[in-house]
C-alpha atoms as a PDB file:
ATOM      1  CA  UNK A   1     -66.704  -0.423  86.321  1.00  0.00           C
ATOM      2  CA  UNK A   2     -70.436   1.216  86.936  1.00  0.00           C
ATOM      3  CA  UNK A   3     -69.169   4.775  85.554  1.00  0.00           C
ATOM      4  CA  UNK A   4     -67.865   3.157  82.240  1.00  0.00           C
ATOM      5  CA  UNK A   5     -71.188   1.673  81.777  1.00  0.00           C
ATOM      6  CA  UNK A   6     -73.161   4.969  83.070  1.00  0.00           C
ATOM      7  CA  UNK A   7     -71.259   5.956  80.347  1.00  0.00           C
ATOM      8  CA  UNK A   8     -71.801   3.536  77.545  1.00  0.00           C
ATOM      9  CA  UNK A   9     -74.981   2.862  78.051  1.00  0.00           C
ATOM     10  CA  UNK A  10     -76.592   5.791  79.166  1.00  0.00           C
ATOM     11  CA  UNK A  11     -74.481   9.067  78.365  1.00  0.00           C
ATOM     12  CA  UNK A  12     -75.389   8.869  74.774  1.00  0.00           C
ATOM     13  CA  UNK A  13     -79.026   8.570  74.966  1.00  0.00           C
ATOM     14  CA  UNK A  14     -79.577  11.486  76.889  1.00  0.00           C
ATOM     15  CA  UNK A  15     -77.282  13.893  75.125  1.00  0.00           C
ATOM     16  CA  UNK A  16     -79.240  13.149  72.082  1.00  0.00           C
ATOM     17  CA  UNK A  17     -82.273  13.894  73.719  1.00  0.00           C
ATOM     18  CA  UNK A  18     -80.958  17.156  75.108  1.00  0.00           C
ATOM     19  CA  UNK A  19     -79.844  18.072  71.160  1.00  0.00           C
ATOM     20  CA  UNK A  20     -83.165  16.756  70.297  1.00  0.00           C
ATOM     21  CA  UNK A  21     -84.590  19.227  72.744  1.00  0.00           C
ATOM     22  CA  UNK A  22     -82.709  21.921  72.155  1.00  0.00           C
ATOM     23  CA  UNK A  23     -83.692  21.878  68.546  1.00  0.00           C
ATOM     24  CA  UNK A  24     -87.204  22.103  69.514  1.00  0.00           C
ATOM     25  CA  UNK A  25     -87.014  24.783  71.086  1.00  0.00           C
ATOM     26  CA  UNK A  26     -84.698  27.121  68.926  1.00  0.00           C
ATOM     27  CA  UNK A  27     -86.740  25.541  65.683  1.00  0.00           C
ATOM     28  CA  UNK A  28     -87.850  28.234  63.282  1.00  0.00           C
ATOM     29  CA  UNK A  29     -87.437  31.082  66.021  1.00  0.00           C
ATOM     30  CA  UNK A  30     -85.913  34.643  65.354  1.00  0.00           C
ATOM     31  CA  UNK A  31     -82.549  33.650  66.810  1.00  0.00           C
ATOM     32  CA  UNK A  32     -79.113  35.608  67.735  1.00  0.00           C
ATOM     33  CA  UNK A  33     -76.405  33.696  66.501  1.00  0.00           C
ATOM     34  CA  UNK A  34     -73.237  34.174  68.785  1.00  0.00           C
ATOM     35  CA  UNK A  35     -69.867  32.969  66.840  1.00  0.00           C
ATOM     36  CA  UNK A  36     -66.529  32.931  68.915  1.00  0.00           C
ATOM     37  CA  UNK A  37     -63.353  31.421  67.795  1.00  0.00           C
ATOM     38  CA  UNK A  38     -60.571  30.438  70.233  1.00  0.00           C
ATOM     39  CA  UNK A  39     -57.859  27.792  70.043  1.00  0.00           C
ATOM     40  CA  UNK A  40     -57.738  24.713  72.468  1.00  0.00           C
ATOM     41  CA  UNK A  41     -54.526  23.078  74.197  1.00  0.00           C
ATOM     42  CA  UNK A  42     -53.516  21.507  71.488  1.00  0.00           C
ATOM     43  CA  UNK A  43     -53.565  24.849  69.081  1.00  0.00           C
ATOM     44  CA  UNK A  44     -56.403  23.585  66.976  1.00  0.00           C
ATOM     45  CA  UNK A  45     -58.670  26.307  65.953  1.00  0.00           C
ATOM     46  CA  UNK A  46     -62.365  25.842  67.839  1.00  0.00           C
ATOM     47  CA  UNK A  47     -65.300  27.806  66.346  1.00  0.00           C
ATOM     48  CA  UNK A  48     -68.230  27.829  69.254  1.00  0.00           C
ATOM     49  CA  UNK A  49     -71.902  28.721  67.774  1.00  0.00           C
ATOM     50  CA  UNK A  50     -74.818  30.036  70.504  1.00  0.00           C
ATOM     51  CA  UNK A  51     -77.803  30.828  69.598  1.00  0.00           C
ATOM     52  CA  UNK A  52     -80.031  32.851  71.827  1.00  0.00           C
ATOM     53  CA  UNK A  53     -83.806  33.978  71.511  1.00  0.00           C
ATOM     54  CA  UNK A  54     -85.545  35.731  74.638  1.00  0.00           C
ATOM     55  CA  UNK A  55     -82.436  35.597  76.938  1.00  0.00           C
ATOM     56  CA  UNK A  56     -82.049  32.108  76.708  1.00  0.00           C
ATOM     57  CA  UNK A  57     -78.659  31.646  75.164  1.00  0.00           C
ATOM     58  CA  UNK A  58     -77.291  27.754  74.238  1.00  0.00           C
ATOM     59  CA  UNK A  59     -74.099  26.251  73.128  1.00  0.00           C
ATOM     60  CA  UNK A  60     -75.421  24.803  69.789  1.00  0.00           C
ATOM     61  CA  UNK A  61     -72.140  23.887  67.736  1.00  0.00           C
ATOM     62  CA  UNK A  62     -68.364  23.623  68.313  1.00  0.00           C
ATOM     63  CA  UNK A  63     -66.137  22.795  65.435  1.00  0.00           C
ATOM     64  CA  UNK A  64     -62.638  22.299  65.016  1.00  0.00           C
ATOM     65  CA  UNK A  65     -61.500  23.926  61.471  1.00  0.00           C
ATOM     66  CA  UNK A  66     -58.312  23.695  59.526  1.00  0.00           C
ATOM     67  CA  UNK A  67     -58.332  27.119  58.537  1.00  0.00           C
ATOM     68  CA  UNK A  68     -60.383  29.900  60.211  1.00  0.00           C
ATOM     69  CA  UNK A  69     -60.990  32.356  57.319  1.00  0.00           C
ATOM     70  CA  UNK A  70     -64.884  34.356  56.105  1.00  0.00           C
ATOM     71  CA  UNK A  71     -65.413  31.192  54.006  1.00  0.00           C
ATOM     72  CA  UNK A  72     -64.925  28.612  56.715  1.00  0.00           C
ATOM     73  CA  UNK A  73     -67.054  30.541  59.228  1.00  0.00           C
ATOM     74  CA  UNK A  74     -70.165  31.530  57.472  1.00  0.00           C
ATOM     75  CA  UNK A  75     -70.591  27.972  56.110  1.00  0.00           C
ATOM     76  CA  UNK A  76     -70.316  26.865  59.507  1.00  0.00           C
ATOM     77  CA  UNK A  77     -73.120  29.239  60.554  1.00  0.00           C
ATOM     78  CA  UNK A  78     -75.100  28.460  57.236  1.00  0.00           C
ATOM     79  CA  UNK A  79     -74.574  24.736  57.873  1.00  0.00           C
ATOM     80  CA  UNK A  80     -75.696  25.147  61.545  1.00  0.00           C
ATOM     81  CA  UNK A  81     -78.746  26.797  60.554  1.00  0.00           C
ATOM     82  CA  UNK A  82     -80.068  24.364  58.337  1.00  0.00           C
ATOM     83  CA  UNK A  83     -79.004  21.522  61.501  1.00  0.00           C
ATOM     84  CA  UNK A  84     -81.216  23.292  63.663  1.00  0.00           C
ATOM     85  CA  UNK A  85     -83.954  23.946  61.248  1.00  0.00           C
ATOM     86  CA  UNK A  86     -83.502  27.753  61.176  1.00  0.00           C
ATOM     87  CA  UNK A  87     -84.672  29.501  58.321  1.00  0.00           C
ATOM     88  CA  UNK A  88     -82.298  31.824  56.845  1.00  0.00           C
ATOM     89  CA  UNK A  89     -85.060  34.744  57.113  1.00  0.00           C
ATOM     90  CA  UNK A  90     -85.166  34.384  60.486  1.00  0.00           C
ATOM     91  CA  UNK A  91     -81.787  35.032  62.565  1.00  0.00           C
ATOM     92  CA  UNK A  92     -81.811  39.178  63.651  1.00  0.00           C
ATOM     93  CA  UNK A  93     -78.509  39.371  65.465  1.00  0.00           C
ATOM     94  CA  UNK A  94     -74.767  38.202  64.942  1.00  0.00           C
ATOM     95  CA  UNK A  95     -72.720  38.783  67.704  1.00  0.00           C
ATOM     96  CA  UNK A  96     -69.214  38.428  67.113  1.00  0.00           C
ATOM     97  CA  UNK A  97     -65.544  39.732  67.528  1.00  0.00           C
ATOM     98  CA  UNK A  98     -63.904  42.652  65.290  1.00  0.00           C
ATOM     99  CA  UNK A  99     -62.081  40.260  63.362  1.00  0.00           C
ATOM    100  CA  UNK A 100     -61.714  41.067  59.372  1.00  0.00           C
ATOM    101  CA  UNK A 101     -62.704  37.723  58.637  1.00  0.00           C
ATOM    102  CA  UNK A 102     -65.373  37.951  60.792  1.00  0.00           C
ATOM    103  CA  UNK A 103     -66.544  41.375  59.243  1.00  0.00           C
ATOM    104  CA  UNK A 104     -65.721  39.643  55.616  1.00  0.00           C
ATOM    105  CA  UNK A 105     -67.958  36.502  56.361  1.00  0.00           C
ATOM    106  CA  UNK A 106     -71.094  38.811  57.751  1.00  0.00           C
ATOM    107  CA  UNK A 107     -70.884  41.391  54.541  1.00  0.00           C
ATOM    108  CA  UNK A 108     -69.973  38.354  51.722  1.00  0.00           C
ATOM    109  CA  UNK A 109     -71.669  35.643  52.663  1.00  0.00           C
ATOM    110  CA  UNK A 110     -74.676  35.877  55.538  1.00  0.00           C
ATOM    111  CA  UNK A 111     -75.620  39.116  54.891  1.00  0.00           C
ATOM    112  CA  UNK A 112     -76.891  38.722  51.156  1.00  0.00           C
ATOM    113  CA  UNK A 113     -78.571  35.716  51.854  1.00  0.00           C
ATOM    114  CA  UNK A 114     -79.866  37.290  55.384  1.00  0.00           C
ATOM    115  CA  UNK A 115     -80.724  40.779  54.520  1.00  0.00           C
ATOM    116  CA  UNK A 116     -82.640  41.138  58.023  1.00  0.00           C
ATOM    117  CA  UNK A 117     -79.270  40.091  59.702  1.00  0.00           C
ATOM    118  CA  UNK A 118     -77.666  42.785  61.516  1.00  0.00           C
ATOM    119  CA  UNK A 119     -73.805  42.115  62.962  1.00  0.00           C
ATOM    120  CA  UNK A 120     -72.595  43.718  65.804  1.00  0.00           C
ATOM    121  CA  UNK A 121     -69.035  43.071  67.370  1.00  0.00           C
ATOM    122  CA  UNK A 122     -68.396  42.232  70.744  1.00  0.00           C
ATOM    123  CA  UNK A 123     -67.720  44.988  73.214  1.00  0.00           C
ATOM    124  CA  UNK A 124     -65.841  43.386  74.983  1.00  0.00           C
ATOM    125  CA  UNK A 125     -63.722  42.204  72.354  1.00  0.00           C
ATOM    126  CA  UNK A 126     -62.752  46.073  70.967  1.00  0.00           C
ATOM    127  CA  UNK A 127     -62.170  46.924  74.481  1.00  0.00           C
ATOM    128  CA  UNK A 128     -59.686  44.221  74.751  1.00  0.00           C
ATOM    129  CA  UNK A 129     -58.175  45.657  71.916  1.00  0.00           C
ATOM    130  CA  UNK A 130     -57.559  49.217  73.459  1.00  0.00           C
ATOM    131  CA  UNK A 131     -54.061  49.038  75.673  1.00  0.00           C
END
């Protein structure tokens, strides 16, 4: 049918062009990295990066890890940086929940390679905790 060939032949090219374009933009800028981790239908862990730099905030990675744990995450966020051509003196902000792995991955692993990084959990998250 015409929609499996829209698809074929045309949905890859311009995804990779908005990537492309997306990396332009957020290339070597001073970037808030945004890090959420949920779990899809299936129960696979899903790790969603955004970065964001003068309100403009982007869905730049989504990754499906075995384990969730400080290790797992901050490579994932090292990883995505050098993807996106993002020095590592550059990202400010990481927004994130309160989780200790979280917390672990910011103070073991991003932190003293990103001394300018600052990490501040999610409001919304802590509220969520409060019942």
């Amino acid at each position: 049918s015409s929609d499996l060939a829209l698809r074929r032949n045309y949905l890859p090219g311009i995804y990779q062009q908005h990537i492309e374009d997306l990396k332009d933009y957020f290339q070597e800028k001073t970037v808030s990295i945004i890090v959420d981790e949920t779990t899809d239908s299936r129960a696979r862990s899903v790790v969603n990066i955004l970065f964001s730099y003068h309100g403009d905030t982007r869905l730049v990675a989504v990754d499906y890890l075995n384990s969730v744990n400080s290790v797992t995450v901050g490579q994932l966020i090292i990883r995505t940086l050098i993807e996106w051509s993002i020095p590592f003196n550059f990202p400010r902000l990481l927004a994130s929940d309160s989780a200790a792995y979280m917390k672990k991955s910011y103070r073991e692993l991003l932190k003293p390679i990103m001394p300018q990084l600052i990490h501040s959990p999610c409001l919304a998250h802590i509220l969520n905790l409060i019942r």
